[in-house]
C-alpha atoms as a PDB file:
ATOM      1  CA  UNK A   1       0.000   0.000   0.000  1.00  0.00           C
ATOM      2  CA  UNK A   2       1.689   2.979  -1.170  1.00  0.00           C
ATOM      3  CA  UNK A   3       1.117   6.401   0.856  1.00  0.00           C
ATOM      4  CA  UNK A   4       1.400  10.170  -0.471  1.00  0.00           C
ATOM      5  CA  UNK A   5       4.929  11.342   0.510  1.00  0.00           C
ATOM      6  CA  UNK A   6       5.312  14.228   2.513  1.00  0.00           C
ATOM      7  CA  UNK A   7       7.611  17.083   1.871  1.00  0.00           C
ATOM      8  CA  UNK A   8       9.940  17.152   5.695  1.00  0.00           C
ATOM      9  CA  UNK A   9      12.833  19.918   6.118  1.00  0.00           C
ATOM     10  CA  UNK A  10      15.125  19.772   8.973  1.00  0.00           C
ATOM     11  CA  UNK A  11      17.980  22.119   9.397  1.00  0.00           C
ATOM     12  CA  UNK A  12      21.470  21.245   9.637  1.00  0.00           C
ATOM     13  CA  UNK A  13      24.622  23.269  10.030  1.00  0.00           C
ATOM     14  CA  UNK A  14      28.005  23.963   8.805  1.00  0.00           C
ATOM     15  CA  UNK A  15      30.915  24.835  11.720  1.00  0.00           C
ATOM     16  CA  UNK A  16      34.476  25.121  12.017  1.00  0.00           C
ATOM     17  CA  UNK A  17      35.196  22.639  14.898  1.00  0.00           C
ATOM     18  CA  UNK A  18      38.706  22.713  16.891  1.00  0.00           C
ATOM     19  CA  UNK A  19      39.889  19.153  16.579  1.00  0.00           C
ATOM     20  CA  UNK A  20      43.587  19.619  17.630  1.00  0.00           C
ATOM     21  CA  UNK A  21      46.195  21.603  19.181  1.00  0.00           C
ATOM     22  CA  UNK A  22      49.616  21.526  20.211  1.00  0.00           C
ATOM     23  CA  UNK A  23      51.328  24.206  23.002  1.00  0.00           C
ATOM     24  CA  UNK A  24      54.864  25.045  22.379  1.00  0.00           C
ATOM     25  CA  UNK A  25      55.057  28.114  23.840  1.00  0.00           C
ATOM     26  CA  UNK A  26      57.402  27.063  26.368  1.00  0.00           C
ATOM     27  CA  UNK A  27      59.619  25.707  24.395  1.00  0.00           C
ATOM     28  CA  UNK A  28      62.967  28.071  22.147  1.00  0.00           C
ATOM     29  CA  UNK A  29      62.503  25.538  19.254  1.00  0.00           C
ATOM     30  CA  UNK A  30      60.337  24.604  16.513  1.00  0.00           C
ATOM     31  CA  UNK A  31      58.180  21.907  16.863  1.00  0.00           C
ATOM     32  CA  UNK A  32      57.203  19.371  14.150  1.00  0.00           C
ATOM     33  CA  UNK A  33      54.001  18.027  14.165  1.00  0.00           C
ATOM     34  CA  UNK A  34      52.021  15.105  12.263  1.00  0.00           C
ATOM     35  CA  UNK A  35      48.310  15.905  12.262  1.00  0.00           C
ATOM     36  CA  UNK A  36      45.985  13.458  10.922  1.00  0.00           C
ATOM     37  CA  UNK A  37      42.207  13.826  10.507  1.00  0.00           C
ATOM     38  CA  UNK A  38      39.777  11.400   9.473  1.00  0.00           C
ATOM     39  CA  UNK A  39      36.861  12.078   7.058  1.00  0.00           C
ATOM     40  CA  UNK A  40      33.917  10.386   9.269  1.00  0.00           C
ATOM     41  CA  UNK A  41      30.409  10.034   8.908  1.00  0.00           C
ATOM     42  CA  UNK A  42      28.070   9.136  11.645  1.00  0.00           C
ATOM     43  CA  UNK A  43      24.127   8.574  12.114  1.00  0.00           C
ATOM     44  CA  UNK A  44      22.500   8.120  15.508  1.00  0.00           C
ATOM     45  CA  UNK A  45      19.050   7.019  15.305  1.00  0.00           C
ATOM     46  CA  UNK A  46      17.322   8.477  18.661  1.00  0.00           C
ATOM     47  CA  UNK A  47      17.827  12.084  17.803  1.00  0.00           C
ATOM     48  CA  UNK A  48      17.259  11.770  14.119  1.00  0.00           C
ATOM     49  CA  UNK A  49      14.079  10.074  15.011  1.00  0.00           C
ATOM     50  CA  UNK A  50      12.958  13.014  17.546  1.00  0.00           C
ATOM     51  CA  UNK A  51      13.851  15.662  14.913  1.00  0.00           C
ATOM     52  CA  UNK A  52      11.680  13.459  12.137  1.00  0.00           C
ATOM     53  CA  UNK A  53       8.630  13.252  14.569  1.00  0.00           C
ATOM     54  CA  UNK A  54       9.143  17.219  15.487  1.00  0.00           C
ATOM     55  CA  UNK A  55       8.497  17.464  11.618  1.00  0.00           C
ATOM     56  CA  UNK A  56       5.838  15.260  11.187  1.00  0.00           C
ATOM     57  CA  UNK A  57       3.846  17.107  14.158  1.00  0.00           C
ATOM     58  CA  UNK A  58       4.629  20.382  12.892  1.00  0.00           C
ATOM     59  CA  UNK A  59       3.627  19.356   9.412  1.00  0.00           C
ATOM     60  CA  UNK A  60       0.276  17.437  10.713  1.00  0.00           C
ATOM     61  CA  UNK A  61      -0.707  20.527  12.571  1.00  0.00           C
ATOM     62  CA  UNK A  62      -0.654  22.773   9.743  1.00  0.00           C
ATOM     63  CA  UNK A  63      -2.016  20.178   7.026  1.00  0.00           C
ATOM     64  CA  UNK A  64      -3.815  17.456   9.003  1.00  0.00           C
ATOM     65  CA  UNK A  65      -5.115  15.821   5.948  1.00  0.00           C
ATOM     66  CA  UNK A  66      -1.762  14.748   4.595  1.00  0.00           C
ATOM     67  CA  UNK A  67      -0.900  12.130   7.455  1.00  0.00           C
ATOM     68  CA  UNK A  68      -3.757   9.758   7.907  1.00  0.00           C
ATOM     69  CA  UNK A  69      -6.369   9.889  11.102  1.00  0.00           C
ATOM     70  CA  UNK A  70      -5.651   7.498  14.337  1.00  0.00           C
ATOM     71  CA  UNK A  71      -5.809   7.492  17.427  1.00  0.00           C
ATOM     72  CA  UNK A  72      -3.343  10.116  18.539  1.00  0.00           C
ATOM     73  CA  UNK A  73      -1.929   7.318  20.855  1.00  0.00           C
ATOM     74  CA  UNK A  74      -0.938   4.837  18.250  1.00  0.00           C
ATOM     75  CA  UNK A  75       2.348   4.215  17.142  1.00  0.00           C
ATOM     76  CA  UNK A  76       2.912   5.409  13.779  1.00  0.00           C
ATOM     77  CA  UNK A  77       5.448   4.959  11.692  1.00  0.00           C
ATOM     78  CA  UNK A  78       7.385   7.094   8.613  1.00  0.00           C
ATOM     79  CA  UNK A  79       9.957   5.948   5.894  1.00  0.00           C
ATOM     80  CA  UNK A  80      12.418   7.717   4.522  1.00  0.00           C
ATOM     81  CA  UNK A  81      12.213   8.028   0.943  1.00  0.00           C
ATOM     82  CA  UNK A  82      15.120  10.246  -0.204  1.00  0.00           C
ATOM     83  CA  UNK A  83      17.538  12.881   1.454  1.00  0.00           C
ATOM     84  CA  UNK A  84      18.821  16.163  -0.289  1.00  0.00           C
ATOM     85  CA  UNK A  85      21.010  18.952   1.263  1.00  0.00           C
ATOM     86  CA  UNK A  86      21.029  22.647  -0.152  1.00  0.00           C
ATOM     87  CA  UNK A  87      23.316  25.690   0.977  1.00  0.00           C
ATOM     88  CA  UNK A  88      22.047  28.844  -0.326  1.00  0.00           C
ATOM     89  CA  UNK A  89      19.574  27.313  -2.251  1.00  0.00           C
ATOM     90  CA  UNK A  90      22.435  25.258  -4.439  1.00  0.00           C
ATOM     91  CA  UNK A  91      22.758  21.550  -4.060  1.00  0.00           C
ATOM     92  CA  UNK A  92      25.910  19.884  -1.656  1.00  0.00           C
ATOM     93  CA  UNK A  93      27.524  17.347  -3.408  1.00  0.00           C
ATOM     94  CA  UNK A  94      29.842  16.797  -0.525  1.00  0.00           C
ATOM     95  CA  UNK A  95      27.035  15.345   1.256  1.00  0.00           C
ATOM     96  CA  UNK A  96      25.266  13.468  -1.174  1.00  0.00           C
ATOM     97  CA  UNK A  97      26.810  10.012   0.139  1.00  0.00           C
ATOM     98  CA  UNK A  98      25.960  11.590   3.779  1.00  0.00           C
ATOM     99  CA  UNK A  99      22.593  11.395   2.963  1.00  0.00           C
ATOM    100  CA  UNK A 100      22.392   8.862   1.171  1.00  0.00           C
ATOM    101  CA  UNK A 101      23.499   6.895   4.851  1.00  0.00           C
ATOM    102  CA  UNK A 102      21.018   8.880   6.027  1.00  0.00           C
ATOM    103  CA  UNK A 103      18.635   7.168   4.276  1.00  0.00           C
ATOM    104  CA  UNK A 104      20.260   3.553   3.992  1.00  0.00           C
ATOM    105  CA  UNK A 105      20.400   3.822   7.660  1.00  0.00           C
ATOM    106  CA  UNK A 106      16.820   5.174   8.429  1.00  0.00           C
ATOM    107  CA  UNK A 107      15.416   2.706   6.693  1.00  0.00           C
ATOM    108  CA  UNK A 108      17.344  -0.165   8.675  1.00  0.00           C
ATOM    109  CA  UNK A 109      16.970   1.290  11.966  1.00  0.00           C
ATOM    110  CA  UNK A 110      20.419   1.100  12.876  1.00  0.00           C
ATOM    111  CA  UNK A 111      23.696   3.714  13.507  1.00  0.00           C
ATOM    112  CA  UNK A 112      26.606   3.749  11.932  1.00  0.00           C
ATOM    113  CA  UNK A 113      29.980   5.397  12.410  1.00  0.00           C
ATOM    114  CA  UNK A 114      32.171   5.657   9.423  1.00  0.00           C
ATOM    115  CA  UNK A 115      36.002   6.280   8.935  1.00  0.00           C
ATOM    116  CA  UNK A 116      36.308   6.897   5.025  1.00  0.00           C
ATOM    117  CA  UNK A 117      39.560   7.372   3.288  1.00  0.00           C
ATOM    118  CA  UNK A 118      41.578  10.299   2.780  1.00  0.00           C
ATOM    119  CA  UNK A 119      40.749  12.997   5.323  1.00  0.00           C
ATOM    120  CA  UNK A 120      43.160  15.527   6.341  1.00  0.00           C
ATOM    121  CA  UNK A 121      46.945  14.583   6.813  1.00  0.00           C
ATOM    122  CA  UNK A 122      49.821  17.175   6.946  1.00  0.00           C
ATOM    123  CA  UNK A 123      52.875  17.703   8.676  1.00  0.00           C
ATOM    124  CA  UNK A 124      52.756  21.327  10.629  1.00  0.00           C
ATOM    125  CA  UNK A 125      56.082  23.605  11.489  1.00  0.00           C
ATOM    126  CA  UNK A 126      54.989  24.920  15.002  1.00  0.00           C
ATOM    127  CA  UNK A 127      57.451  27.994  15.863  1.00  0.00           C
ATOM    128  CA  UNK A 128      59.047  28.589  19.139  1.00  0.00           C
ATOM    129  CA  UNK A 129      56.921  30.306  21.968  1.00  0.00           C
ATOM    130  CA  UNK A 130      53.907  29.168  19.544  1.00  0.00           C
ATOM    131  CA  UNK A 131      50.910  27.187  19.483  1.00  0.00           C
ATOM    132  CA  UNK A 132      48.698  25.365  17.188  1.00  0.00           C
ATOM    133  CA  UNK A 133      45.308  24.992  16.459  1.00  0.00           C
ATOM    134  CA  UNK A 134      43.784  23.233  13.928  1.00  0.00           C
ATOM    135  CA  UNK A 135      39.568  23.743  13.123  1.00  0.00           C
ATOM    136  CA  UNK A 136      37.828  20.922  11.348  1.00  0.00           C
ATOM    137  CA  UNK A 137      34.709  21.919   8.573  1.00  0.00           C
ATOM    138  CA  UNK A 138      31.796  19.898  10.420  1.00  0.00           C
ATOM    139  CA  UNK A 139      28.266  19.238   8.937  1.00  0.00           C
ATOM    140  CA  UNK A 140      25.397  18.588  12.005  1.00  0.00           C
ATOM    141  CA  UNK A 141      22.246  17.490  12.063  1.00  0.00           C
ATOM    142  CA  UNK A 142      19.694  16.030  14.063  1.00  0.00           C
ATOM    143  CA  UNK A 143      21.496  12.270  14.917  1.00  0.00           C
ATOM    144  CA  UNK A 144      23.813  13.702  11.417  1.00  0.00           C
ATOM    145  CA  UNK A 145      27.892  14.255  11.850  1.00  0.00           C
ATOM    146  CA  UNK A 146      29.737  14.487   8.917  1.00  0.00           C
ATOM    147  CA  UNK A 147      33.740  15.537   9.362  1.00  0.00           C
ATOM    148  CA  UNK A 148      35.282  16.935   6.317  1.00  0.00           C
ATOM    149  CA  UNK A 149      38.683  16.967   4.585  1.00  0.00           C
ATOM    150  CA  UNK A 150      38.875  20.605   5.103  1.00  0.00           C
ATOM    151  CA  UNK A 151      41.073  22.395   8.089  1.00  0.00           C
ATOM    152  CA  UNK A 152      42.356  25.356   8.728  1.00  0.00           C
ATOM    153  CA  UNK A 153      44.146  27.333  11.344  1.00  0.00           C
ATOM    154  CA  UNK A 154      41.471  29.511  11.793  1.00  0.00           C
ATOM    155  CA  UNK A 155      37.654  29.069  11.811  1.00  0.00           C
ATOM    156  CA  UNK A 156      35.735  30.719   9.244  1.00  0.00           C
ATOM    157  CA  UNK A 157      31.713  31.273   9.918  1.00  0.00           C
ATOM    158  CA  UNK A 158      29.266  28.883  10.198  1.00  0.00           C
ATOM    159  CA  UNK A 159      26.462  28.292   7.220  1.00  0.00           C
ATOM    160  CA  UNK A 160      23.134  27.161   7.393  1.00  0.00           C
ATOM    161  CA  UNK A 161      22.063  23.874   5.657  1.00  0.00           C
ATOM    162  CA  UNK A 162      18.761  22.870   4.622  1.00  0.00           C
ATOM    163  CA  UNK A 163      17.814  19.170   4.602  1.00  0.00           C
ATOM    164  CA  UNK A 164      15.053  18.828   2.249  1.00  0.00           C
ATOM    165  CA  UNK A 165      13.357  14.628   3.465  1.00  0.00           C
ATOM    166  CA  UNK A 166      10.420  13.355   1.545  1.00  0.00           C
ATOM    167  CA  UNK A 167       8.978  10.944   3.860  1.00  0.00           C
ATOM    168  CA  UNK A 168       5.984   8.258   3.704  1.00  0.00           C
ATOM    169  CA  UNK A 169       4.184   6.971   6.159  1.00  0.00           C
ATOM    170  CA  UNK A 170       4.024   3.375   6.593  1.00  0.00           C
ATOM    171  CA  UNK A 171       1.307   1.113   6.095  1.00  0.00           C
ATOM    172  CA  UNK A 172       1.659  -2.243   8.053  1.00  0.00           C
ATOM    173  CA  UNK A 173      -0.548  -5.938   7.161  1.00  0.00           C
ATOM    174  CA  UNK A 174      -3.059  -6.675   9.942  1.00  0.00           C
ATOM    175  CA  UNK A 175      -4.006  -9.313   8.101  1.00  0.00           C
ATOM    176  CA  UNK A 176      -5.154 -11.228   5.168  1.00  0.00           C
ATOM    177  CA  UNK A 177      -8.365 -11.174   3.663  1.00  0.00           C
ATOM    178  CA  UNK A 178     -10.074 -14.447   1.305  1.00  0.00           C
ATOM    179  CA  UNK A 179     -11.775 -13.914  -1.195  1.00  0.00           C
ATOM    180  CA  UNK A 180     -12.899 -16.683  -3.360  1.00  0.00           C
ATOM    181  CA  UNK A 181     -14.635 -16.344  -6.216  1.00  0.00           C
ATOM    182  CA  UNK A 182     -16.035 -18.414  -9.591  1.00  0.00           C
ATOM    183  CA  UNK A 183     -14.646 -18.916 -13.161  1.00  0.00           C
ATOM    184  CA  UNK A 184     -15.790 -15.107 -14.237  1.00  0.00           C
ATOM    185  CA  UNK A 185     -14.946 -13.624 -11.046  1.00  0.00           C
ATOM    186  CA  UNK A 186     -12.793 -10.336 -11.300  1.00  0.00           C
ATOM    187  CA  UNK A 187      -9.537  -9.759 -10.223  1.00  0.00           C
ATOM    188  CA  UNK A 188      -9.850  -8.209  -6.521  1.00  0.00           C
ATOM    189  CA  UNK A 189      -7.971  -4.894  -6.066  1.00  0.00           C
ATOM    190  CA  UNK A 190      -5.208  -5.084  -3.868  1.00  0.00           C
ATOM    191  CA  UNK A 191      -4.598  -8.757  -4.021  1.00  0.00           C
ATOM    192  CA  UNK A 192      -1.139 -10.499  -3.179  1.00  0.00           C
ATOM    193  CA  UNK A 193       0.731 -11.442  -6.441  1.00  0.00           C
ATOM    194  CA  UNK A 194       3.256 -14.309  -7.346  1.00  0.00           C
ATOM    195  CA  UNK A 195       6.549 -12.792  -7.399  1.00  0.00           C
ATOM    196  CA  UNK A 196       7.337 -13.656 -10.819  1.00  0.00           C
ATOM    197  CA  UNK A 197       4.306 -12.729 -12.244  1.00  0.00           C
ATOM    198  CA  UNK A 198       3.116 -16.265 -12.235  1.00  0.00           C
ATOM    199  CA  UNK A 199      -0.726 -17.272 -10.794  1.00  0.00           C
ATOM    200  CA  UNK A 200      -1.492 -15.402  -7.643  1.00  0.00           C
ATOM    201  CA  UNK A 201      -5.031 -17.680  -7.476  1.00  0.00           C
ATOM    202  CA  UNK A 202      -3.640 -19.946  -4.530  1.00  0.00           C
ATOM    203  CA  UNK A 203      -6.807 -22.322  -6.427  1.00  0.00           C
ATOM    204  CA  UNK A 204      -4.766 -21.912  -9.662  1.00  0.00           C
ATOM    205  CA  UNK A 205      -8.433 -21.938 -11.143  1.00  0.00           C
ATOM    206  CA  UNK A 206      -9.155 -25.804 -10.103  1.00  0.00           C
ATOM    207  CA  UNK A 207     -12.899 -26.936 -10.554  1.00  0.00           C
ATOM    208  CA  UNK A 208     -13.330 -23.223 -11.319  1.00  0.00           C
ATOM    209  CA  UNK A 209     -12.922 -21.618  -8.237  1.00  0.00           C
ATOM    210  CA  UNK A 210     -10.325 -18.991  -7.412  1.00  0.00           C
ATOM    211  CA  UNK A 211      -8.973 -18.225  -4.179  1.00  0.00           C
ATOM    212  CA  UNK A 212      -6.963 -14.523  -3.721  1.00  0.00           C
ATOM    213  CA  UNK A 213      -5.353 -13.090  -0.614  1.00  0.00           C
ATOM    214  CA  UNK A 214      -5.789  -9.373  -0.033  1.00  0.00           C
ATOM    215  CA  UNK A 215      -4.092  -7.586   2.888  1.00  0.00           C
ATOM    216  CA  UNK A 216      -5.835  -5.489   5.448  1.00  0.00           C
ATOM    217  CA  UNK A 217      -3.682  -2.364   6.314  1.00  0.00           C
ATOM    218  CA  UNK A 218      -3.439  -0.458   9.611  1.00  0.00           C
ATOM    219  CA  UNK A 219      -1.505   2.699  10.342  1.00  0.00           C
ATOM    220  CA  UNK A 220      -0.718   1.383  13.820  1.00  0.00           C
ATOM    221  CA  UNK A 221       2.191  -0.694  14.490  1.00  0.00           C
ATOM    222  CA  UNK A 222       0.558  -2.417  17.383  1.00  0.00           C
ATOM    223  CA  UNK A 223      -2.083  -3.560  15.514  1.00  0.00           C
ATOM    224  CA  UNK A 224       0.281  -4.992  12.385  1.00  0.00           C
ATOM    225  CA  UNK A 225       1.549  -8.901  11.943  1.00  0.00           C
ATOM    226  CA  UNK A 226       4.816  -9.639  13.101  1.00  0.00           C
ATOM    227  CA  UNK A 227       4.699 -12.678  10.731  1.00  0.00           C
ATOM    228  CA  UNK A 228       2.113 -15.879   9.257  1.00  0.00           C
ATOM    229  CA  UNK A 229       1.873 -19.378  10.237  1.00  0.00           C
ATOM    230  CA  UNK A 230      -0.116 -22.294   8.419  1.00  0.00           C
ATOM    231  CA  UNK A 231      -2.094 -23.637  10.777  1.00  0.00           C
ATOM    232  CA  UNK A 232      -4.387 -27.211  10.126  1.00  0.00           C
ATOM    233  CA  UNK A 233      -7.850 -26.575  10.400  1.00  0.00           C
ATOM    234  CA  UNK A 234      -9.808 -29.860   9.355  1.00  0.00           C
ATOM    235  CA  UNK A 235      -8.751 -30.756   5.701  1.00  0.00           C
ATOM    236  CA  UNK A 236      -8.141 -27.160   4.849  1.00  0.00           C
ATOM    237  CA  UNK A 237      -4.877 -25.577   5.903  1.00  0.00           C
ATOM    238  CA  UNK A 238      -4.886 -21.563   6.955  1.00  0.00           C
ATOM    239  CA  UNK A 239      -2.714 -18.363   7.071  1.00  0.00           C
ATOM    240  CA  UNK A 240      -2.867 -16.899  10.375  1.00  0.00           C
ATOM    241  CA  UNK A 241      -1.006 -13.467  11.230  1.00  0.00           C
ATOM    242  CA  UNK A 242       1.218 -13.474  14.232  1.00  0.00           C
ATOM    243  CA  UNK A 243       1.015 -10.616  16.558  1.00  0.00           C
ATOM    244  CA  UNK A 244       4.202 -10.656  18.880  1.00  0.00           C
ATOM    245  CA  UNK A 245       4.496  -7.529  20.421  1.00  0.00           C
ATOM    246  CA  UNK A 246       8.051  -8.545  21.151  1.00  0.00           C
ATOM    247  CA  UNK A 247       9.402  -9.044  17.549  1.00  0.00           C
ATOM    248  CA  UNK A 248      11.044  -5.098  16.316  1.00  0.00           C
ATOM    249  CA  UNK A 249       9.865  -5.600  12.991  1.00  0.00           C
ATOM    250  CA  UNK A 250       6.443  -5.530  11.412  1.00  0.00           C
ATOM    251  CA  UNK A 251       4.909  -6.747   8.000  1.00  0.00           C
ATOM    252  CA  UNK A 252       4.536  -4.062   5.222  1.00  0.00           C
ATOM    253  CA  UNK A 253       4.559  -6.070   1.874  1.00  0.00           C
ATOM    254  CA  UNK A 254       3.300  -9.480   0.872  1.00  0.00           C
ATOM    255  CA  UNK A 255       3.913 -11.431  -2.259  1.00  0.00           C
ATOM    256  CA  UNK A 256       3.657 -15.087  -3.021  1.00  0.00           C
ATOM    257  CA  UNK A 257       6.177 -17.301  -4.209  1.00  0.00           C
ATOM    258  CA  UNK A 258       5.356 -20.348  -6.737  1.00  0.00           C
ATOM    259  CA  UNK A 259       7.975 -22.971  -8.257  1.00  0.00           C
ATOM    260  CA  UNK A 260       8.823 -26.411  -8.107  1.00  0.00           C
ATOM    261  CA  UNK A 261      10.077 -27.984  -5.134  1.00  0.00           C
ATOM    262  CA  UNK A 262      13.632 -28.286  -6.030  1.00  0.00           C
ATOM    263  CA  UNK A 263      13.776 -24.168  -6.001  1.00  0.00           C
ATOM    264  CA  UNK A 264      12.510 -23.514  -2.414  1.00  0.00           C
ATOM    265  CA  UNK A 265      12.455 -20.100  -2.569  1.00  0.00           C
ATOM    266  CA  UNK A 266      16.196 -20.191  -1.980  1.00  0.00           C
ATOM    267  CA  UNK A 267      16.910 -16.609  -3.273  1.00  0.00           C
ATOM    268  CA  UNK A 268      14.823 -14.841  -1.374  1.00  0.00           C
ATOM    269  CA  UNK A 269      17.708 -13.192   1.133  1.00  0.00           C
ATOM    270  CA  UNK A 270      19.207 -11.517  -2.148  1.00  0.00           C
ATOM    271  CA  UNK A 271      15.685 -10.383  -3.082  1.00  0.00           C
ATOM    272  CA  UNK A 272      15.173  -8.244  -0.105  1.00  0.00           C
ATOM    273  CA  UNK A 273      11.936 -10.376   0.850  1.00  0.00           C
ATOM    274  CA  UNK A 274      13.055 -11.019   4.892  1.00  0.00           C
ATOM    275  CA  UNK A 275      10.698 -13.982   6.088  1.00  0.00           C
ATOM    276  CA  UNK A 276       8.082 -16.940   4.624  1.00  0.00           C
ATOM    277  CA  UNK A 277       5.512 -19.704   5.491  1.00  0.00           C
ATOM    278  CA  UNK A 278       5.943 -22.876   5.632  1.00  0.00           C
ATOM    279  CA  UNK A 279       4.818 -24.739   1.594  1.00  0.00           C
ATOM    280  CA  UNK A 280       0.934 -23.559   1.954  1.00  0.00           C
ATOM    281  CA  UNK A 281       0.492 -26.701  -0.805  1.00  0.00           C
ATOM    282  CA  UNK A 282       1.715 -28.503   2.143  1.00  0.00           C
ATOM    283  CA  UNK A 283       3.439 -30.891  -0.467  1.00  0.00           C
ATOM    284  CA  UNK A 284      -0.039 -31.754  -2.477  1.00  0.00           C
ATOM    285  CA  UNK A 285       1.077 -30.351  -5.420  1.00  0.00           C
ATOM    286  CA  UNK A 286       3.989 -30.447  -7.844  1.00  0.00           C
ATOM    287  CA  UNK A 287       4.269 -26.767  -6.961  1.00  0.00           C
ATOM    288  CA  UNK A 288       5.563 -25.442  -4.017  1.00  0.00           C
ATOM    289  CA  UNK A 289       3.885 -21.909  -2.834  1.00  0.00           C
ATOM    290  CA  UNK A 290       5.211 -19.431  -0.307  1.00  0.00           C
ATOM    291  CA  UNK A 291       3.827 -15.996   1.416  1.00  0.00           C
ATOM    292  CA  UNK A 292       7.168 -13.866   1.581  1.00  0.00           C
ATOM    293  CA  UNK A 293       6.867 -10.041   3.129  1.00  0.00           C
ATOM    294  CA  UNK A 294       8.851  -7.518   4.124  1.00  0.00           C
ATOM    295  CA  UNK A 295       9.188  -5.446   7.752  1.00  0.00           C
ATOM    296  CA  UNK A 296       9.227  -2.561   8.765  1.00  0.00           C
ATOM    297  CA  UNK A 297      10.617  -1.249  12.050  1.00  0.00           C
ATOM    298  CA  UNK A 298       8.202  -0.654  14.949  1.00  0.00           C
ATOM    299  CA  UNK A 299       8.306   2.550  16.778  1.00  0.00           C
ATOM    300  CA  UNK A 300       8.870   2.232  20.349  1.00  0.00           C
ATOM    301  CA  UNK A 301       6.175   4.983  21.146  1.00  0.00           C
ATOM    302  CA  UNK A 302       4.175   6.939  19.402  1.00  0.00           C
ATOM    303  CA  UNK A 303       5.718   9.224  16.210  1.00  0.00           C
ATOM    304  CA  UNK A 304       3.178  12.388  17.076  1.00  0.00           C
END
């Protein structure tokens, strides 16, 4: 279920930072001195994700019909769909892999600190009765630290960066819907299809009766499926969602899986689809058929 994205700006900054110095003012003779400065890049989630539901608040309050109604108590959730920086309006091409972690790391719910080559190396002359300092050009944002190659002896003035986010909130699977139909019955909307385009009917048409799955959405992570089981329930099997309030990670996407038993689904990892049933043909068939999905993070309390 896709959801409108929603334009997010968060400001970020520009500063000379001192990163080093060395005191030889008590000393009559030069001083020679190896300075060496990474180029780093670091995310932390917790204050990215207060400055992201600061946004979202600020943006709800002044167009309320953009993020969808709930209960102001539920836990929503919002995916970040891209990640541009602009100084004075122009583009910042030394921070387009910055965001792009931004994003890559959003989207994973994890932090990550990051030592990159080059940086600043350079051996300094320090004269007698001297001392040195060296400043470091810093980017910061909200849970955002990049440290560039650039240093000087003396800081310059800080600039204002805008961080332009477009942002969508997420949609989790409560559940699956059934819906059977006969020979001329239409395709439902909405319905959960093979991944390789193949037959989504789980009935593959048999005595003329189709059988679709169609997910039921929620906006609130408590109310989503951590995962389906196939459960026995006479001579039929069943797909019942899971709902463990312990598991991080909620269901967002569904598709189905069809092949022959010898494939077993075996590249799903490198697909991106992160869990599966059990065979729902349960072996009955020369097919095998699989319900794959994809998670999302849960927030941990509510995002407004």
């Amino acid at each position: 279920m896709q959801t409108p994205e929603l334009a997010l700006h968060l400001p970020g900054t520009f500063a000379w930072e001192p990163v080093f110095a060395h005191d030889n003012t008590a000393s009559a003779a030069p001083a020679t001195i190896r300075a060496e400065l990474p180029r780093t890049t670091t995310f932390r989630l917790r204050p990215f994700d207060a400055a992201l539901r600061a946004a979202v608040r600020a943006q709800a309050d002044a167009s309320p019909s953009v993020v969808a109604a709930a209960d102001d108590a539920a836990p929503r959730a919002f995916a970040v769909v891209s990640a541009a920086a602009t100084l004075r309006g122009a583009p910042v091409s030394e921070l387009s892999a910055t965001m792009q972690d931004l994003v890559a790391c959003a989207h994973a719910h994890t932090e990550r600190t990051e030592a990159t080559l080059g940086g600043h190396k350079q051996t300094y002359v320090v004269p007698p009765r001297a001392a040195l300092r060296l400043y470091q050009r810093t980017f910061r944002a909200a849970g955002v630290v990049y440290r560039s190659d650039a240093v000087a002896a003396a800081p310059g003035p800080d600039e204002a960066v805008d961080i332009a986010l477009a942002v969508r909130q997420v949609a989790f699977v409560r559940d699956l819907e059934v819906v059977c139909g006969g020979a001329a019955a239409p395709l439902p909307p909405g319905r959960v299809v093979e991944l390789a385009g193949g037959d989504g009917d789980l009935n593959v048409g048999a005595d003329g009766r189709h059988v679709w799955l169609v997910p039921v959405y929620t906006f609130d992570a408590a109310e989503a499926a951590s995962g389906f089981e196939l459960a026995d329930r006479g001579t039929h099997r069943v797909l019942r969602a899971v709902h463990d309030a312990a598991m991080p990670l909620r269901i967002t996407e569904l598709v189905l899986f069809r092949g022959a038993h010898r494939e077993r689904a075996s590249g799903t990892d490198t697909l991106e689809w992160e869990g599966m049933t059990n065979d729902i043909n349960g072996g009955q068939s020369d097919e095998c058929l699989y319900l794959m999905w994809k998670t999302h993070p849960a927030p941990n309390r509510p995002m407004y």
